[in-house]
PDB file of N, CA and C in Angstrom:
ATOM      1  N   UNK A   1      -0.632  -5.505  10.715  1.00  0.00           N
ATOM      2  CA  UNK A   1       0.325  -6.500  10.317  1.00  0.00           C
ATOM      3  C   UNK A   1       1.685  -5.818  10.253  1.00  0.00           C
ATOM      4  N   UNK A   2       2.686  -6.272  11.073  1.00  0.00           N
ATOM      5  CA  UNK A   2       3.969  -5.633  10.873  1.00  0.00           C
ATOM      6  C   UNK A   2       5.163  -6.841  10.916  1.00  0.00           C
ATOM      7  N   UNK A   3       4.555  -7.884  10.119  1.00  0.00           N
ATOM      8  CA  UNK A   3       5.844  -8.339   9.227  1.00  0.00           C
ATOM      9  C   UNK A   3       6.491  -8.148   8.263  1.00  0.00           C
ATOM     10  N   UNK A   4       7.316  -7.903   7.488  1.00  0.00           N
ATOM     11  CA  UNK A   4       7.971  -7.719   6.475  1.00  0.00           C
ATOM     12  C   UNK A   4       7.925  -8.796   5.746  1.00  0.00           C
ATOM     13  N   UNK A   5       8.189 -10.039   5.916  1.00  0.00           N
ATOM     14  CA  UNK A   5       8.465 -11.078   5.174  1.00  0.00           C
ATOM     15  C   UNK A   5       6.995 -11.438   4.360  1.00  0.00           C
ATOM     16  N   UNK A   6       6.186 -11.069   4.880  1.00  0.00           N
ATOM     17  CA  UNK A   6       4.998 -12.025   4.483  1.00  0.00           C
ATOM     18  C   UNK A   6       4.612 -11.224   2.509  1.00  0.00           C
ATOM     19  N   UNK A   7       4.468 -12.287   1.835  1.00  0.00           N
ATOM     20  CA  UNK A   7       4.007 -12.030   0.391  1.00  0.00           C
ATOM     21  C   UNK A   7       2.848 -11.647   0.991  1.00  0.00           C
ATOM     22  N   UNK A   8       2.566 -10.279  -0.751  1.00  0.00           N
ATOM     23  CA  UNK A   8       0.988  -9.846  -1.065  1.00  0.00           C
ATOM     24  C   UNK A   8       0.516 -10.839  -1.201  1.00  0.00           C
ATOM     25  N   UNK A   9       0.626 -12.599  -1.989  1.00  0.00           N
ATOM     26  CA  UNK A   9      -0.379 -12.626  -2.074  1.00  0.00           C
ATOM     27  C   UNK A   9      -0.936 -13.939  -0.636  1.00  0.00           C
ATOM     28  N   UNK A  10      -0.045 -13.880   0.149  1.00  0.00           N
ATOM     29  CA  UNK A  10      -0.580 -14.594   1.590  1.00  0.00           C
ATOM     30  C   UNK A  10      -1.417 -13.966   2.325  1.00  0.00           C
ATOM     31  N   UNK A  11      -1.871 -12.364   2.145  1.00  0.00           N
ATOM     32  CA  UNK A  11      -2.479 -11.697   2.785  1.00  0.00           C
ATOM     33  C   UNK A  11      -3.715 -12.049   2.297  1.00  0.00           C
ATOM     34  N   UNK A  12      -4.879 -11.924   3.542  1.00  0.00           N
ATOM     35  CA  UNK A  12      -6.067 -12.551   3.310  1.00  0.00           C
ATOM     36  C   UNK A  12      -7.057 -11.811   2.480  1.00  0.00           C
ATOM     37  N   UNK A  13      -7.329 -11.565   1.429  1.00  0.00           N
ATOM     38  CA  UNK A  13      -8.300 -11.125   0.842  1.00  0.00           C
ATOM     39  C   UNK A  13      -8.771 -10.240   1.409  1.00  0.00           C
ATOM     40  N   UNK A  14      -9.579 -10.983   2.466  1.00  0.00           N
ATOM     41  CA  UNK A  14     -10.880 -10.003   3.364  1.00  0.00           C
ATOM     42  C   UNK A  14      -9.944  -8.712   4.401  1.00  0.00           C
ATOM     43  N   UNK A  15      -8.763  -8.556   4.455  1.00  0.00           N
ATOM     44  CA  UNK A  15      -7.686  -7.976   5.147  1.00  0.00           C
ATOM     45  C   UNK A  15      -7.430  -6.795   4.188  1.00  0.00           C
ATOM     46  N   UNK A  16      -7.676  -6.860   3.029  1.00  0.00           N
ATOM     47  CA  UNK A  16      -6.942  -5.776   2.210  1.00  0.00           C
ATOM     48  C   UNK A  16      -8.095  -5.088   1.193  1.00  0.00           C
ATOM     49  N   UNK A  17      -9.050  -5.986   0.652  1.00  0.00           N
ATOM     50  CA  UNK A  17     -10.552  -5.338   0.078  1.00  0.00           C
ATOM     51  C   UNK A  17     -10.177  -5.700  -1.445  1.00  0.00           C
ATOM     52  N   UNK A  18      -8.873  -6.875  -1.463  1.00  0.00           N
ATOM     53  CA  UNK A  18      -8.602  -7.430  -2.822  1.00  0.00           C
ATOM     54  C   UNK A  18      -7.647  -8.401  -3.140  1.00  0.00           C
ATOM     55  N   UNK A  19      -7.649  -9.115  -3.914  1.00  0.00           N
ATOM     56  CA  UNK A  19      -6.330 -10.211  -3.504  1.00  0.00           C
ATOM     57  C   UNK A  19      -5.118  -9.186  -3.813  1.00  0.00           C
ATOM     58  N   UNK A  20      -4.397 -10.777  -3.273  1.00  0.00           N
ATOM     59  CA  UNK A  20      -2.721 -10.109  -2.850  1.00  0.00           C
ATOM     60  C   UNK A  20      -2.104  -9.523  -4.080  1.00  0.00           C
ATOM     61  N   UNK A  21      -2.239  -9.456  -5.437  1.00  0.00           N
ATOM     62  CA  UNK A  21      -1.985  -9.670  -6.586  1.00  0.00           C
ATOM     63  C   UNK A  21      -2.040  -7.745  -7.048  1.00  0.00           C
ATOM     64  N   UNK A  22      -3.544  -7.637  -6.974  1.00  0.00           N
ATOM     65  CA  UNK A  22      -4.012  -6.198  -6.960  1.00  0.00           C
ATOM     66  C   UNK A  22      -3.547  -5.510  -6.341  1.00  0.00           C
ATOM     67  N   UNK A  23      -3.351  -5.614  -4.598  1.00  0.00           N
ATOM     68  CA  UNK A  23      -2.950  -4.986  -3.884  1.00  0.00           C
ATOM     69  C   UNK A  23      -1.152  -4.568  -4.108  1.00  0.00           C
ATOM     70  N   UNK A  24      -0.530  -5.822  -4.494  1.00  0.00           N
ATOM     71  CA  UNK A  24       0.707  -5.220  -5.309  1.00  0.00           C
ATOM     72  C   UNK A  24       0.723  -4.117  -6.266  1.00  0.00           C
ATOM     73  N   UNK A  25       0.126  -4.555  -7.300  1.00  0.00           N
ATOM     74  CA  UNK A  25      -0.027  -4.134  -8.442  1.00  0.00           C
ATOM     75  C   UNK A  25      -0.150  -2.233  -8.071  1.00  0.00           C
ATOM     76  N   UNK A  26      -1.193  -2.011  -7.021  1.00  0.00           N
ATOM     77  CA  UNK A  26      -2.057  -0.746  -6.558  1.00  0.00           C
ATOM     78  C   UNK A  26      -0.889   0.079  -5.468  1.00  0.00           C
ATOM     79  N   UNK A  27      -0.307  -0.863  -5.452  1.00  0.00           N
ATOM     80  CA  UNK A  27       1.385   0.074  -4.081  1.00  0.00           C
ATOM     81  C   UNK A  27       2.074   0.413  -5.288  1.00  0.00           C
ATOM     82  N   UNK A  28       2.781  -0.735  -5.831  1.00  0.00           N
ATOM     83  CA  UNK A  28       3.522  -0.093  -7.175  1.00  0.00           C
ATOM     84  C   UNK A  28       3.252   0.928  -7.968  1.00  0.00           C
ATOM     85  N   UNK A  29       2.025   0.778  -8.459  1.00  0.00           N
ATOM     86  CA  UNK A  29       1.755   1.879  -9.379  1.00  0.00           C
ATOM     87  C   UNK A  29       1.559   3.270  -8.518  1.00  0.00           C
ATOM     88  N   UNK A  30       1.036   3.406  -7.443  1.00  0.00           N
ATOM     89  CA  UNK A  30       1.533   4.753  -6.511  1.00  0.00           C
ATOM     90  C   UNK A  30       2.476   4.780  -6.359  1.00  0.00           C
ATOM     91  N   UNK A  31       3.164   3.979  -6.477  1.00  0.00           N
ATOM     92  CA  UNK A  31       5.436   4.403  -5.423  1.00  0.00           C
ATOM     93  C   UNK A  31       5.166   5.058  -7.110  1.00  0.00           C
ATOM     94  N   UNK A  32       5.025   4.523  -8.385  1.00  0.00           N
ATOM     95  CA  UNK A  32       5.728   4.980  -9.528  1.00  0.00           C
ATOM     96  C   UNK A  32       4.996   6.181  -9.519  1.00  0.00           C
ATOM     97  N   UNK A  33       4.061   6.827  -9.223  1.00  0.00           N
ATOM     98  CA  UNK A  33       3.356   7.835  -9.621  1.00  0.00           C
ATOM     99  C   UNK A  33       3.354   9.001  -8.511  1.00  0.00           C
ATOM    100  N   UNK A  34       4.444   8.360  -7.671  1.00  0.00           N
ATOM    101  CA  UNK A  34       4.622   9.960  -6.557  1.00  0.00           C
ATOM    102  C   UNK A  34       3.526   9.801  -5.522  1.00  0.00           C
ATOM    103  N   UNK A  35       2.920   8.940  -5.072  1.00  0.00           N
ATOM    104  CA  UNK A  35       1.604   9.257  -4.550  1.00  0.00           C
ATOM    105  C   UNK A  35       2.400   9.630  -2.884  1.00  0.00           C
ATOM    106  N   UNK A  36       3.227   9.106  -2.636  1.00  0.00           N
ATOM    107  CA  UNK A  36       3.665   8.525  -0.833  1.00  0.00           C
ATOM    108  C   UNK A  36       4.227   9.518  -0.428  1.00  0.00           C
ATOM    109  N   UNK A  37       4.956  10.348  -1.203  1.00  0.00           N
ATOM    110  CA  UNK A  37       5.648  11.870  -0.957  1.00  0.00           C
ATOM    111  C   UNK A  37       4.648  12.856  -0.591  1.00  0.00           C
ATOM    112  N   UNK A  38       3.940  12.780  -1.926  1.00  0.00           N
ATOM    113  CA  UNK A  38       2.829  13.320  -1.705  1.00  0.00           C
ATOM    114  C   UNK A  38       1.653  13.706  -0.626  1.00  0.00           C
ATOM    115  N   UNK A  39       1.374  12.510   0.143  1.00  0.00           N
ATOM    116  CA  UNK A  39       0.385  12.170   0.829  1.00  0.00           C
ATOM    117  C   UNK A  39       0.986  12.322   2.283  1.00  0.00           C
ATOM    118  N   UNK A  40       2.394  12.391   1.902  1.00  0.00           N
ATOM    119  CA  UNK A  40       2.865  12.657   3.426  1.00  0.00           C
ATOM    120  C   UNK A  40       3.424  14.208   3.913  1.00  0.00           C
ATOM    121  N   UNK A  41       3.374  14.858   2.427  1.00  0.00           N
ATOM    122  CA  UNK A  41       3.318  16.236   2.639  1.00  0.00           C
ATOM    123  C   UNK A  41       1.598  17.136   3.080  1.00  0.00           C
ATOM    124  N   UNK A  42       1.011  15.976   2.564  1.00  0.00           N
ATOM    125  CA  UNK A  42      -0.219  16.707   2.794  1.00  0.00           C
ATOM    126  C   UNK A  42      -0.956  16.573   4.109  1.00  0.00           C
ATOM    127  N   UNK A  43      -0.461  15.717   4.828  1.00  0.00           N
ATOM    128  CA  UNK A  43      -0.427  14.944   5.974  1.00  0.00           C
ATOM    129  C   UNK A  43       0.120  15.653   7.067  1.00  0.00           C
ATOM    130  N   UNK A  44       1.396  15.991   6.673  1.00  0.00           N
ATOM    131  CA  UNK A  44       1.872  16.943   7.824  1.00  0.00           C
ATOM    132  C   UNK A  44       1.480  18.438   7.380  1.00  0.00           C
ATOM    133  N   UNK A  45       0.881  18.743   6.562  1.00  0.00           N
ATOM    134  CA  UNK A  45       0.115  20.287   6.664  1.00  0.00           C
ATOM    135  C   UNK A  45      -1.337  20.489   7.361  1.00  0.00           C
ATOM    136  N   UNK A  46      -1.608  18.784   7.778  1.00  0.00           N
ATOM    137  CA  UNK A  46      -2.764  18.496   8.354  1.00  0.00           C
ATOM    138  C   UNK A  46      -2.305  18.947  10.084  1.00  0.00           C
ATOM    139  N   UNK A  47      -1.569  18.615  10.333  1.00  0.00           N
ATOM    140  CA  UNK A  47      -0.954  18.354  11.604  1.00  0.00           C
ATOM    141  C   UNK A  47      -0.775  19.693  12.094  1.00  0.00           C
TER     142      UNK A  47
END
């Protein structure tokens, strides 16, 4: 999916492994907790 516009919670359930609601909830609380820096440093030490 590479729209931008579309709300979490229009995304289909069966698309994400939870409603749109959670799946917010579960990005946010990683952006707040460093996870994306993180995961992309560890990512390119993979490489």
């Amino acid at each position: 999916m590479l729209c931008k516009s579309v709300s979490w919670r229009d995304v289909p359930a069966e698309w994400i492994g939870c409603s749109g609601v959670t799946a917010w909830r579960r990005l946010r609380d990683w952006t707040e907790a460093g996870v994306w820096p993180r995961l992309h440093e560890a990512l390119l030490t993979e490489l």
